[in-house]
C-alpha atoms as a PDB file:
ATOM      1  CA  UNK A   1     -90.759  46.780  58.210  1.00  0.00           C
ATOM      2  CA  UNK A   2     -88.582  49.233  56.645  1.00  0.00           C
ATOM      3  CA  UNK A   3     -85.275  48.304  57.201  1.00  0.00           C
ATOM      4  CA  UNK A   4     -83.483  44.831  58.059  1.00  0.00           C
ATOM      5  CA  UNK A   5     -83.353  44.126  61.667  1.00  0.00           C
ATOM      6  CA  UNK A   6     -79.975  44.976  63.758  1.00  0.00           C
ATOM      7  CA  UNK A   7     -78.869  42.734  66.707  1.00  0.00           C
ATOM      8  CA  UNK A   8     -77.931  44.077  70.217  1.00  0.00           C
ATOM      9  CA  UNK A   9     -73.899  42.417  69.828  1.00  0.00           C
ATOM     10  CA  UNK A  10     -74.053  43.962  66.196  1.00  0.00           C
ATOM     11  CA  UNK A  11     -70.585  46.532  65.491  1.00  0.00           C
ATOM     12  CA  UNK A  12     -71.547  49.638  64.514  1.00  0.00           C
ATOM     13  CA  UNK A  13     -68.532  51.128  64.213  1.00  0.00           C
ATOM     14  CA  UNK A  14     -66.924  52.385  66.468  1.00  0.00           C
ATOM     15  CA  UNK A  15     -69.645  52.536  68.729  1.00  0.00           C
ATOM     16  CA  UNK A  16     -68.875  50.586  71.820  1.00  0.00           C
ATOM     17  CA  UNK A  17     -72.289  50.492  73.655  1.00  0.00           C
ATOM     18  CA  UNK A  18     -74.630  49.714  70.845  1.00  0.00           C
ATOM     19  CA  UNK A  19     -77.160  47.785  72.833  1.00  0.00           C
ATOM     20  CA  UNK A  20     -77.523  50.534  75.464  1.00  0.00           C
ATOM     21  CA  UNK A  21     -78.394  52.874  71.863  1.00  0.00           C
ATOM     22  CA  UNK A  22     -80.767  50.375  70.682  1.00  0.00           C
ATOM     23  CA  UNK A  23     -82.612  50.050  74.699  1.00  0.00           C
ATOM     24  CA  UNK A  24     -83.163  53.826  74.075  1.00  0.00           C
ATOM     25  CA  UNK A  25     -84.517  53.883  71.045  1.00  0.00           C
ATOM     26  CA  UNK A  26     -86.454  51.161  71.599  1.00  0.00           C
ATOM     27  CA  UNK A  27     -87.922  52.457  74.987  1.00  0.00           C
ATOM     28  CA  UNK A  28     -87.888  55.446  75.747  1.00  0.00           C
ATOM     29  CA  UNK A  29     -88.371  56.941  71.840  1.00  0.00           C
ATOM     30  CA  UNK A  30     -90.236  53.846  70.919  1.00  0.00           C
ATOM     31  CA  UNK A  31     -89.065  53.847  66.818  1.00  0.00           C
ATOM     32  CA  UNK A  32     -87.202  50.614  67.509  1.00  0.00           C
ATOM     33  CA  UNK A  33     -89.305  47.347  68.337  1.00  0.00           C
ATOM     34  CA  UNK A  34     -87.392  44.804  70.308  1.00  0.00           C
ATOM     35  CA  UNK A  35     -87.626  40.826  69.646  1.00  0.00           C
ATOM     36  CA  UNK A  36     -85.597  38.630  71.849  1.00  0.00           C
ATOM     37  CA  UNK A  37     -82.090  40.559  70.455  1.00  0.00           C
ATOM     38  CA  UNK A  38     -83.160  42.238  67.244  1.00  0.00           C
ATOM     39  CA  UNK A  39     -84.425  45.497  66.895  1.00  0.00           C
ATOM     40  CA  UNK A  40     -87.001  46.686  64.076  1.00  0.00           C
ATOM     41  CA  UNK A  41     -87.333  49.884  63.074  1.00  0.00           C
ATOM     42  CA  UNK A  42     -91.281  50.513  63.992  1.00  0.00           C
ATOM     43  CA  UNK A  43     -92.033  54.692  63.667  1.00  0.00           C
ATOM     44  CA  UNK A  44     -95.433  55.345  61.811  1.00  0.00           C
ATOM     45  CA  UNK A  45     -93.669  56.490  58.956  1.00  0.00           C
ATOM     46  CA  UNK A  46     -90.661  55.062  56.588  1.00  0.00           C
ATOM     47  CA  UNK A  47     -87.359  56.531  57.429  1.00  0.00           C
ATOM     48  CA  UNK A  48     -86.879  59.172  54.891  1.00  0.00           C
ATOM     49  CA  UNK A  49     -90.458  60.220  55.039  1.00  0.00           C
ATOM     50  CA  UNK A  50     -89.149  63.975  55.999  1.00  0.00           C
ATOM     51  CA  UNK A  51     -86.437  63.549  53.514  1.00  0.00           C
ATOM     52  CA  UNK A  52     -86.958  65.623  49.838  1.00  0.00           C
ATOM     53  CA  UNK A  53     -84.690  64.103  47.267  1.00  0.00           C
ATOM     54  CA  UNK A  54     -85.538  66.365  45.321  1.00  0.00           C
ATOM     55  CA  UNK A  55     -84.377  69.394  47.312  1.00  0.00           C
ATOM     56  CA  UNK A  56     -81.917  67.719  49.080  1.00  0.00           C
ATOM     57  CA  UNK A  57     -79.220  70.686  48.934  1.00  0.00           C
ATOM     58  CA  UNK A  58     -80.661  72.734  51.620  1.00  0.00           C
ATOM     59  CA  UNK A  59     -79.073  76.589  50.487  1.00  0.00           C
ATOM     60  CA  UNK A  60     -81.746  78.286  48.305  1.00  0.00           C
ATOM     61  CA  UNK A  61     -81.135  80.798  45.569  1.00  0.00           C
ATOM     62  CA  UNK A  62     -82.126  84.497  46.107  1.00  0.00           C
ATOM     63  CA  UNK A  63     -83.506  85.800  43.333  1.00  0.00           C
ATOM     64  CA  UNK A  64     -83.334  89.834  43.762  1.00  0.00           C
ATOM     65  CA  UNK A  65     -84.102  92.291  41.425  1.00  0.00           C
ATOM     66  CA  UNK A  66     -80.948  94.358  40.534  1.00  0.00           C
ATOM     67  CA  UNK A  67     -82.114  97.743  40.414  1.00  0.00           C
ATOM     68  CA  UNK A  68     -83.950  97.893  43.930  1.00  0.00           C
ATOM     69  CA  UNK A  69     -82.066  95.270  45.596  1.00  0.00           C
ATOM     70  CA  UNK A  70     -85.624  93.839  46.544  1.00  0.00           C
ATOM     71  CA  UNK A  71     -85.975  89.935  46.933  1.00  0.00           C
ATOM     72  CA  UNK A  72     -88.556  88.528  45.073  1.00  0.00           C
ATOM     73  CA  UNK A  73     -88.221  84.827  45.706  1.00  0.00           C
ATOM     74  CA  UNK A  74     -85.939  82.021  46.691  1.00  0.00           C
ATOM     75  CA  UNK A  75     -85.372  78.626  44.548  1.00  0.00           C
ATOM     76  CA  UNK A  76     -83.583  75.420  45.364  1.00  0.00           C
ATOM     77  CA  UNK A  77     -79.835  75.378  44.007  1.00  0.00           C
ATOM     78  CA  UNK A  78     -80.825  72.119  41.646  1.00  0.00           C
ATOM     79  CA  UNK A  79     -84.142  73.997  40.303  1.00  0.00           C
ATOM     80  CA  UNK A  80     -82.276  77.178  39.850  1.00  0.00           C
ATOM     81  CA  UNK A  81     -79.950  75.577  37.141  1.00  0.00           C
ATOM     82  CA  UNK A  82     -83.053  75.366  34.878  1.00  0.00           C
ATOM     83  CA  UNK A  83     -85.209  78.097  36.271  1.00  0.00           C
ATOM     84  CA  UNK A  84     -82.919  80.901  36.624  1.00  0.00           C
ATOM     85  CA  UNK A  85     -79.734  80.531  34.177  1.00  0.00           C
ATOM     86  CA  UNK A  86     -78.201  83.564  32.782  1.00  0.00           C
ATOM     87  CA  UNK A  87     -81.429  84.957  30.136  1.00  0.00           C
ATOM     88  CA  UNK A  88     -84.208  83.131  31.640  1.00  0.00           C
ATOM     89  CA  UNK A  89     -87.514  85.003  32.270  1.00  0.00           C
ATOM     90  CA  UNK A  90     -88.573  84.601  35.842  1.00  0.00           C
ATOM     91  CA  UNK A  91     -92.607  85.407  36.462  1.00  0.00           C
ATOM     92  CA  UNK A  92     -93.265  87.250  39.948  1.00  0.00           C
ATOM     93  CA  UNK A  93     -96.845  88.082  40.693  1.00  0.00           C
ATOM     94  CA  UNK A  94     -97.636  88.889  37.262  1.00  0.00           C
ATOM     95  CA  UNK A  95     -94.977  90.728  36.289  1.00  0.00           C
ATOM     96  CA  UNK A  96     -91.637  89.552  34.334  1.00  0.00           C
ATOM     97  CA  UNK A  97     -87.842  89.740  34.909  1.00  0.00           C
ATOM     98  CA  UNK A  98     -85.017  88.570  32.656  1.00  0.00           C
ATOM     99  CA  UNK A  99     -82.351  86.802  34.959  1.00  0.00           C
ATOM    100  CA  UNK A 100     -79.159  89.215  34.026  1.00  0.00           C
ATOM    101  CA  UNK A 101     -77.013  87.434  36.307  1.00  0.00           C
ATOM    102  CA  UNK A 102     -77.127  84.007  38.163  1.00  0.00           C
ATOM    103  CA  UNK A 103     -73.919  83.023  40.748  1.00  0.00           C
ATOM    104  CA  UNK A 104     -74.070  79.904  41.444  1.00  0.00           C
ATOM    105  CA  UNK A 105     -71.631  79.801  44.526  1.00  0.00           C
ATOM    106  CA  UNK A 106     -73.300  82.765  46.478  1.00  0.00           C
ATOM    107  CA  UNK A 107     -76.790  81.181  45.360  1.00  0.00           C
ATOM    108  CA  UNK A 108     -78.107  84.471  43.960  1.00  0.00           C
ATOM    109  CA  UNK A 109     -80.043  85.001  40.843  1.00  0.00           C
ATOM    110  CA  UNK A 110     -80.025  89.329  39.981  1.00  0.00           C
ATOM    111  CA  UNK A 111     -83.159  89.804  38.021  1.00  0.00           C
ATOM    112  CA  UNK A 112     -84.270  92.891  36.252  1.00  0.00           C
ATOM    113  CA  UNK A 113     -88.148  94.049  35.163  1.00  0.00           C
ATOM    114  CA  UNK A 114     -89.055  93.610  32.051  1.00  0.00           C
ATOM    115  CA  UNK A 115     -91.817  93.754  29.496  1.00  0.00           C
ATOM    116  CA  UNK A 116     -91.512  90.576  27.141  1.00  0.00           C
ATOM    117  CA  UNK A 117     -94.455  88.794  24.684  1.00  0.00           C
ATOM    118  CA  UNK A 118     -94.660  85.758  26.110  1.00  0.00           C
END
């Protein structure tokens, strides 16, 4: 099991009809499993399987080259603090662009061509 059991007279709350939740859960979308007046959570996963802690900040950053205006990619706000601060070199199908500007609050990364050594 994957989380502690919760009994039908349980508060949740301020839910007032918690055992008429738990009935539906339990039978008509069958990811509770009832025992006398517990309920189990019983899907064929763990709760947070669809859950990325990583990525849990769902607004990307657009990363969009300056000059064109053309969008060459999207990162996750927590990745784009390492991966496209202010000077970093960004790598987009073989070619690279220095990250001129990167604002945070409008989750956009400006990004212009260039020709580096490395």
């Amino acid at each position: 099991m994957y989380e502690l059991p919760i009994r039908r007279d349980e508060g949740f709350g301020e839910a007032p009809h918690v055992g008429e939740i738990l009935d539906f859960l339990a039978d008509d979308l069958r990811v509770l499993k009832r025992e006398g007046d517990r309920y189990h959570y019983a899907a064929q996963t763990y709760p947070a399987d669809g859950i990325s802690l990583s990525a849990a900040d769902m607004d990307n950053v657009v990363i969009q080259e300056r000059d064109t205006r053309r969008v060459l990619g999207e990162v996750d706000r927590p990745g784009a603090l390492t991966e496209v601060h202010e000077g970093a070199v960004y790598g987009h199908q073989g070619e690279q662009y220095v990250v001129e500007e990167f604002d945070y609050h409008n989750r956009r990364a400006w990004v212009r061509k260039v020709e580096a050594d490395y």
